[in-house]
PDB file of N, CA and C in Angstrom:
ATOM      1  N   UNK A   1      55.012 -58.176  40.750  1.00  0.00           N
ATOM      2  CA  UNK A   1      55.882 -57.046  41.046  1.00  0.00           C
ATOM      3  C   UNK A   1      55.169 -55.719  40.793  1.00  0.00           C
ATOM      4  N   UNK A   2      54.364 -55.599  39.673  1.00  0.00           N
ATOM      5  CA  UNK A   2      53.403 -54.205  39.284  1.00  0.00           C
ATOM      6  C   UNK A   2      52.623 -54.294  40.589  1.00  0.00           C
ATOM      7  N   UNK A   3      52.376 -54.785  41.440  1.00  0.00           N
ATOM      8  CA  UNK A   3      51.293 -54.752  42.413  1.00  0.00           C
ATOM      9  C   UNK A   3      51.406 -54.037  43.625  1.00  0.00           C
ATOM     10  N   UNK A   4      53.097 -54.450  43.915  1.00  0.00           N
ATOM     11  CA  UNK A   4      53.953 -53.801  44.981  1.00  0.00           C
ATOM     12  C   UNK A   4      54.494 -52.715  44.310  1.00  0.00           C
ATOM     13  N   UNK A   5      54.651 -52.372  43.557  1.00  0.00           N
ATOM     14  CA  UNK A   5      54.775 -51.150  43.114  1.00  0.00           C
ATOM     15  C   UNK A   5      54.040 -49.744  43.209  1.00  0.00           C
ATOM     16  N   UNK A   6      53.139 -50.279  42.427  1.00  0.00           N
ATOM     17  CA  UNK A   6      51.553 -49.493  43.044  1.00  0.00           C
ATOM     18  C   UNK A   6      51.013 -49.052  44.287  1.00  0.00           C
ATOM     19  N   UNK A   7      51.354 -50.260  45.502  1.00  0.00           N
ATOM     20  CA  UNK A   7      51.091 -50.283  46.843  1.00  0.00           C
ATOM     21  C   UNK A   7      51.886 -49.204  47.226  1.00  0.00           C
ATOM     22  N   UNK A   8      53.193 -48.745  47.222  1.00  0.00           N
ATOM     23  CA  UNK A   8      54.166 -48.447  47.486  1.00  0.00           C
ATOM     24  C   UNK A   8      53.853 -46.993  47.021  1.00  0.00           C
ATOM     25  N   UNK A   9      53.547 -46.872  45.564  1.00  0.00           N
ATOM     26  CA  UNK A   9      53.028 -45.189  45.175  1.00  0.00           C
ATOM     27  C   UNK A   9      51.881 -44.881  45.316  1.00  0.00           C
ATOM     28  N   UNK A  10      51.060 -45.780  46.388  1.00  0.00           N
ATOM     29  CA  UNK A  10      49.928 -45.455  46.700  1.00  0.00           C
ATOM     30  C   UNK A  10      50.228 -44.571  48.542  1.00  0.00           C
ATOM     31  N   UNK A  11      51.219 -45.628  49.087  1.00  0.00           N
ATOM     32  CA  UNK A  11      51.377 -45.577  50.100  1.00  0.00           C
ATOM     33  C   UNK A  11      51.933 -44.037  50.241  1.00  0.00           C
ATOM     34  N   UNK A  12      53.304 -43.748  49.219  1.00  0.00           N
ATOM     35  CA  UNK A  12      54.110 -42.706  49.558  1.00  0.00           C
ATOM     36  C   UNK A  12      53.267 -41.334  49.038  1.00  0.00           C
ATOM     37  N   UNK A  13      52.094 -41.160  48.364  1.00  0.00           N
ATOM     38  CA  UNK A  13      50.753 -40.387  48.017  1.00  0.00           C
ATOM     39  C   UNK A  13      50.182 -39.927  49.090  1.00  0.00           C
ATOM     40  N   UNK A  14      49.690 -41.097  49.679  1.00  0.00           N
ATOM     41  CA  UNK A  14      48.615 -41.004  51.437  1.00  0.00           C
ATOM     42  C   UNK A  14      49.832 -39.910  52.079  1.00  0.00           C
ATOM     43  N   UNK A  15      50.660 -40.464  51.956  1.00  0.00           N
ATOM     44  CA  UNK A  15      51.674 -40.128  53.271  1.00  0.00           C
ATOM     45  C   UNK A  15      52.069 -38.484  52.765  1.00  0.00           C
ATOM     46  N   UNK A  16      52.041 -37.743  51.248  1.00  0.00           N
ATOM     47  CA  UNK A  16      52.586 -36.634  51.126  1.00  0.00           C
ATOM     48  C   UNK A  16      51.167 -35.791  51.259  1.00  0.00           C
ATOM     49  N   UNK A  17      49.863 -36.432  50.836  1.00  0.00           N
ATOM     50  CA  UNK A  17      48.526 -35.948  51.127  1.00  0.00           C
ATOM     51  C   UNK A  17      48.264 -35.633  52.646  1.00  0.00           C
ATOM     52  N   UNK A  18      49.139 -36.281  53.574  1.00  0.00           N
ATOM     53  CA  UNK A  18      48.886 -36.427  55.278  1.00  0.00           C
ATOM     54  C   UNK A  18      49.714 -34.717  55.600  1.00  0.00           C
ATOM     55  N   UNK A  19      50.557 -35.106  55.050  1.00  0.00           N
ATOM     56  CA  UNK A  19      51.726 -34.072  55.253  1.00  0.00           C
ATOM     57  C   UNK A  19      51.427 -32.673  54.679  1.00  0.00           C
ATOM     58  N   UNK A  20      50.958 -32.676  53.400  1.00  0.00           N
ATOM     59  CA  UNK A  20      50.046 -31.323  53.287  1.00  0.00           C
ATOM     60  C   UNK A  20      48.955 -30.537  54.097  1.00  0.00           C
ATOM     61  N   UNK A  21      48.237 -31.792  54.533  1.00  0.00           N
ATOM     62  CA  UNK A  21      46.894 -31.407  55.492  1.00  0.00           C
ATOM     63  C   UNK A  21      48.012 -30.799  56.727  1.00  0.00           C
ATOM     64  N   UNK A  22      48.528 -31.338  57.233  1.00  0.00           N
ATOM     65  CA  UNK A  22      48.897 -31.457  58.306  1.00  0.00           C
ATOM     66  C   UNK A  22      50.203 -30.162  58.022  1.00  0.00           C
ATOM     67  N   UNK A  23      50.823 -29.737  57.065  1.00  0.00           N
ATOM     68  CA  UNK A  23      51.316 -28.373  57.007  1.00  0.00           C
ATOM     69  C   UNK A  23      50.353 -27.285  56.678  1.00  0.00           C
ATOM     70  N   UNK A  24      48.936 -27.239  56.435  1.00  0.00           N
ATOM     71  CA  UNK A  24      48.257 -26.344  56.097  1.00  0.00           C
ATOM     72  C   UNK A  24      47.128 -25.958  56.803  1.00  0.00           C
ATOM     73  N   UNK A  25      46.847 -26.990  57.892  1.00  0.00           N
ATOM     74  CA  UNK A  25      46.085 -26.966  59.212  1.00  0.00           C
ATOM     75  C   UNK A  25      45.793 -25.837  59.632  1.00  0.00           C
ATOM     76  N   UNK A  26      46.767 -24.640  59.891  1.00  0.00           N
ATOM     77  CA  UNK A  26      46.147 -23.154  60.249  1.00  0.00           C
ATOM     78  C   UNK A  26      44.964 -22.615  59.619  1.00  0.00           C
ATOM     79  N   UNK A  27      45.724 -23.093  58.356  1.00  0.00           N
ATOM     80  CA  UNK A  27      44.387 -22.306  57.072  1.00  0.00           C
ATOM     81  C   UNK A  27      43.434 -22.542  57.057  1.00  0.00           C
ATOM     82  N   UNK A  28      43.163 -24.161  56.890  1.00  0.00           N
ATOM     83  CA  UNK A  28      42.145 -25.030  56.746  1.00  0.00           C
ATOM     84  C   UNK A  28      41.048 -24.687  58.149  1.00  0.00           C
ATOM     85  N   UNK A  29      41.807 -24.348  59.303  1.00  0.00           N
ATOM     86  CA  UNK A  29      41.347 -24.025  60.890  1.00  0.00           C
ATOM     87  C   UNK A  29      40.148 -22.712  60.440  1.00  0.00           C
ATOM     88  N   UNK A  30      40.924 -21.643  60.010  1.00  0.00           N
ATOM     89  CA  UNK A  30      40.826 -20.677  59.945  1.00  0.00           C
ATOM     90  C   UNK A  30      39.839 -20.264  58.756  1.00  0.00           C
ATOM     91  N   UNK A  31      39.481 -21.265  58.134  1.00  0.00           N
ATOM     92  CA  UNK A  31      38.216 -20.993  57.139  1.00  0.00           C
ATOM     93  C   UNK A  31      37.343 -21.974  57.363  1.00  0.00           C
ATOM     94  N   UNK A  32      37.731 -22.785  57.607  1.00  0.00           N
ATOM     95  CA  UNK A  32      35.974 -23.738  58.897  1.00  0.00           C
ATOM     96  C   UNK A  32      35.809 -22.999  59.861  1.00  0.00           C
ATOM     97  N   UNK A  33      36.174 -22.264  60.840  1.00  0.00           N
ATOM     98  CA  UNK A  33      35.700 -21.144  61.843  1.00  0.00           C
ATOM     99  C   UNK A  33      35.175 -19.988  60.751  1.00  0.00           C
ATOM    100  N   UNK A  34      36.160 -19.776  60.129  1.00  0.00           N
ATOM    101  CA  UNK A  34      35.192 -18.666  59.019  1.00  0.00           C
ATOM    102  C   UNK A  34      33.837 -18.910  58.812  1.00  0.00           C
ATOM    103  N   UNK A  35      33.844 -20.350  57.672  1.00  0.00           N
ATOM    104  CA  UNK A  35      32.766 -20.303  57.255  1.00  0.00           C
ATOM    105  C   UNK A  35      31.198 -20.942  58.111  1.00  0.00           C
ATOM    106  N   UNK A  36      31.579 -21.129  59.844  1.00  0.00           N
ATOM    107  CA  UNK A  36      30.420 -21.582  60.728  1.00  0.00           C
ATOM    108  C   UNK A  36      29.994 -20.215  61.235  1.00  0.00           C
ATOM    109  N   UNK A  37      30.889 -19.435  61.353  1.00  0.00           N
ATOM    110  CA  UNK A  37      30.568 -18.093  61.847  1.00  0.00           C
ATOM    111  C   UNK A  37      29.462 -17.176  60.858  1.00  0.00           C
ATOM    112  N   UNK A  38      29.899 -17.336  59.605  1.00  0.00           N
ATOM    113  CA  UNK A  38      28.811 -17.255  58.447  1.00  0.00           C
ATOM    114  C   UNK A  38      27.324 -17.984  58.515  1.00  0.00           C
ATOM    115  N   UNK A  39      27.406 -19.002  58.531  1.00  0.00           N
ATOM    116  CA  UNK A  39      26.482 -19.750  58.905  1.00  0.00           C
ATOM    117  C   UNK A  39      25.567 -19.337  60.286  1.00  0.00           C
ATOM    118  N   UNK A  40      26.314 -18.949  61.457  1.00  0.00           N
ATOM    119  CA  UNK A  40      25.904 -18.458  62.776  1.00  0.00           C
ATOM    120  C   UNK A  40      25.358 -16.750  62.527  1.00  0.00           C
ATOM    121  N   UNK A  41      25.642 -16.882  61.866  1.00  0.00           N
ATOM    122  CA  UNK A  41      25.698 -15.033  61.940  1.00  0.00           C
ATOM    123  C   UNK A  41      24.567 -14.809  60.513  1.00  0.00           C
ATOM    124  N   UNK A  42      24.353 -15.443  59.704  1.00  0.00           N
ATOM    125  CA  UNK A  42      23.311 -15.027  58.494  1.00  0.00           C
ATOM    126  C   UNK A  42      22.052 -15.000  58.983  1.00  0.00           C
ATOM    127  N   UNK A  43      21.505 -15.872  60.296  1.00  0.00           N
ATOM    128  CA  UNK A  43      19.986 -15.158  60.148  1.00  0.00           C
ATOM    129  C   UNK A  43      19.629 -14.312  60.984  1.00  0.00           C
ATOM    130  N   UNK A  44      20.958 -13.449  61.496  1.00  0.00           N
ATOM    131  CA  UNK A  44      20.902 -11.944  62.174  1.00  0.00           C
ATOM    132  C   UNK A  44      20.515 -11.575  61.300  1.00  0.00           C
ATOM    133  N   UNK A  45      21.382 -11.519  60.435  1.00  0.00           N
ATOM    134  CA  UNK A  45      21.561 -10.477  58.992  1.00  0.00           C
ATOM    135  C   UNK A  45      20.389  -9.948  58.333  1.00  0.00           C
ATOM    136  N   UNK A  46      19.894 -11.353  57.813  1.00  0.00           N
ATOM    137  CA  UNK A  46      18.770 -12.031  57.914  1.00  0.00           C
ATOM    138  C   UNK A  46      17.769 -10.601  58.014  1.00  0.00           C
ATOM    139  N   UNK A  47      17.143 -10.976  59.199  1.00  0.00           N
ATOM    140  CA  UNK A  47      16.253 -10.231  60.177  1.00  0.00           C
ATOM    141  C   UNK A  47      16.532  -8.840  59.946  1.00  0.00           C
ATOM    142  N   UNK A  48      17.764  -8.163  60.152  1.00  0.00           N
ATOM    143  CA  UNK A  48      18.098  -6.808  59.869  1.00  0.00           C
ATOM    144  C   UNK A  48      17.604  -6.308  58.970  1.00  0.00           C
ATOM    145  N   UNK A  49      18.181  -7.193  57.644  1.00  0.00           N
ATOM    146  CA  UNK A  49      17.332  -6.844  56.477  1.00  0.00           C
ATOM    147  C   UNK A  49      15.942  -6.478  56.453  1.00  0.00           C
ATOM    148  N   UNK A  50      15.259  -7.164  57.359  1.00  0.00           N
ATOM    149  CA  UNK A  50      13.804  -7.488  56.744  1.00  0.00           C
ATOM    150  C   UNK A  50      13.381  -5.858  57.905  1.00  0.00           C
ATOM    151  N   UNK A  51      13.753  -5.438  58.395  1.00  0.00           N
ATOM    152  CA  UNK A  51      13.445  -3.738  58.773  1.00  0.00           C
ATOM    153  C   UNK A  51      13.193  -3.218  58.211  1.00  0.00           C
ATOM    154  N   UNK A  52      12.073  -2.216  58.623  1.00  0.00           N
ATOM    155  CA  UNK A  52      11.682  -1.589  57.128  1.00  0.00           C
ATOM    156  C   UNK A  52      11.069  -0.087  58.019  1.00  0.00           C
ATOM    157  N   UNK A  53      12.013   1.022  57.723  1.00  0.00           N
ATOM    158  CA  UNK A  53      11.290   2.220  58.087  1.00  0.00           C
ATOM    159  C   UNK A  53      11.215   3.269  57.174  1.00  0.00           C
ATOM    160  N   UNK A  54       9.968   3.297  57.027  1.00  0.00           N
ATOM    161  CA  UNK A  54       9.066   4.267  55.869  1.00  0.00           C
ATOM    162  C   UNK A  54       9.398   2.948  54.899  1.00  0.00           C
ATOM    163  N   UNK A  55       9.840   3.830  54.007  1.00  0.00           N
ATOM    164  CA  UNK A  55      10.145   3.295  52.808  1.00  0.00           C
ATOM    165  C   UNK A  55      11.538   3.068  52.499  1.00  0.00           C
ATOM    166  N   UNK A  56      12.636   3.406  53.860  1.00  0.00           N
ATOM    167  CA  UNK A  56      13.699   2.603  53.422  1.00  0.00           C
ATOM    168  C   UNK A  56      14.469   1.300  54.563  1.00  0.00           C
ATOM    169  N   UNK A  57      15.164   0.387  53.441  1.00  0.00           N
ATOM    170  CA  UNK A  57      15.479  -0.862  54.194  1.00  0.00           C
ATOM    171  C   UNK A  57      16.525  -1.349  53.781  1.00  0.00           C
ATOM    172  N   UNK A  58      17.387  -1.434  55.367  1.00  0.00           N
ATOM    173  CA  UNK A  58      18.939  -1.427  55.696  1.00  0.00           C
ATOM    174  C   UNK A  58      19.469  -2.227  54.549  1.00  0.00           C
ATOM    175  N   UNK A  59      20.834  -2.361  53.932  1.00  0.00           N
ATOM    176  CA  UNK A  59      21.743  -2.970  52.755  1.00  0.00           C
ATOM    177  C   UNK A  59      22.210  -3.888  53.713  1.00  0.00           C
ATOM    178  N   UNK A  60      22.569  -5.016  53.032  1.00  0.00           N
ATOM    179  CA  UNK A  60      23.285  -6.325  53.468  1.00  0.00           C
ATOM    180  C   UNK A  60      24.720  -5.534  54.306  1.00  0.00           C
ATOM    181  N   UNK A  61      25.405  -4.266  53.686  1.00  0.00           N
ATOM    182  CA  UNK A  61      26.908  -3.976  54.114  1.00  0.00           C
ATOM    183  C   UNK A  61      25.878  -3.731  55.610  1.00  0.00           C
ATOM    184  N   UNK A  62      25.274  -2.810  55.837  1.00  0.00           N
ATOM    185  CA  UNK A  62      24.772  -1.964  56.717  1.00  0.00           C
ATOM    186  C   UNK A  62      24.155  -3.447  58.128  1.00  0.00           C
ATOM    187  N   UNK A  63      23.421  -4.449  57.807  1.00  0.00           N
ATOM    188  CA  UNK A  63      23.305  -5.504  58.188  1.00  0.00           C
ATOM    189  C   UNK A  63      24.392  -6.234  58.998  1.00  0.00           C
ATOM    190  N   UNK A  64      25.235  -6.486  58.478  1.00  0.00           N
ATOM    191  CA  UNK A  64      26.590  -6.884  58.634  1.00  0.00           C
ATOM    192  C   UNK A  64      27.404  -5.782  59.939  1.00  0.00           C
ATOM    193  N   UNK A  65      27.561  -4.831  59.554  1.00  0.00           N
ATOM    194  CA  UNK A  65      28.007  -3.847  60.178  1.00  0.00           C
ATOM    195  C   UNK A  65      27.303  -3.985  61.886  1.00  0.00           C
ATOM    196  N   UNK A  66      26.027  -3.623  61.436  1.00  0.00           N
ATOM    197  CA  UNK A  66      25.106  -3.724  62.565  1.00  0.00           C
ATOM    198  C   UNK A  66      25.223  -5.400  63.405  1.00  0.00           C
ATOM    199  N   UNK A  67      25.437  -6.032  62.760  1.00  0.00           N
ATOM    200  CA  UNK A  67      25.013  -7.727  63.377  1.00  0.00           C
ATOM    201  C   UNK A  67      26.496  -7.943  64.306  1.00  0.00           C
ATOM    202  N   UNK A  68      28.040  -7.301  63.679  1.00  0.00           N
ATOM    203  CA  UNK A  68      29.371  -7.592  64.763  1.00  0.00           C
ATOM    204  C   UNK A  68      29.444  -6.875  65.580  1.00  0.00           C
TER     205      UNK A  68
END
């Protein structure tokens, strides 16, 4: 009987874990596009940085700015 029990609060777990994903999906959407766009977009940045006139060289904000 402990066995089916377990099965059962294992089962009704999966099923409220499904139901979270699956009510929070926008978010979850919306920060994996975030964070590939990061990924896509850092070795602009990258490069910007590495400019160098005279003796001064662009800030990561300024990088950024420049790279959207």
């Amino acid at each position: 009987m402990n066995n089916h029990r377990s099965d059962i609060l294992f089962f009704f777990a999966v099923l409220l874990v499904l139901w979270t994903a699956y009510a929070v999906r926008d978010v979850v959407m919306l920060i994996y596009v975030s964070a590939l766009f990061a990924v896509v977009v850092s070795p602009a940045i990258g490069g910007i940085q590495k400019v160098r006139l005279g003796r001064w060289r662009p800030g990561r904000g300024l990088a950024i700015s420049f790279s959207s």
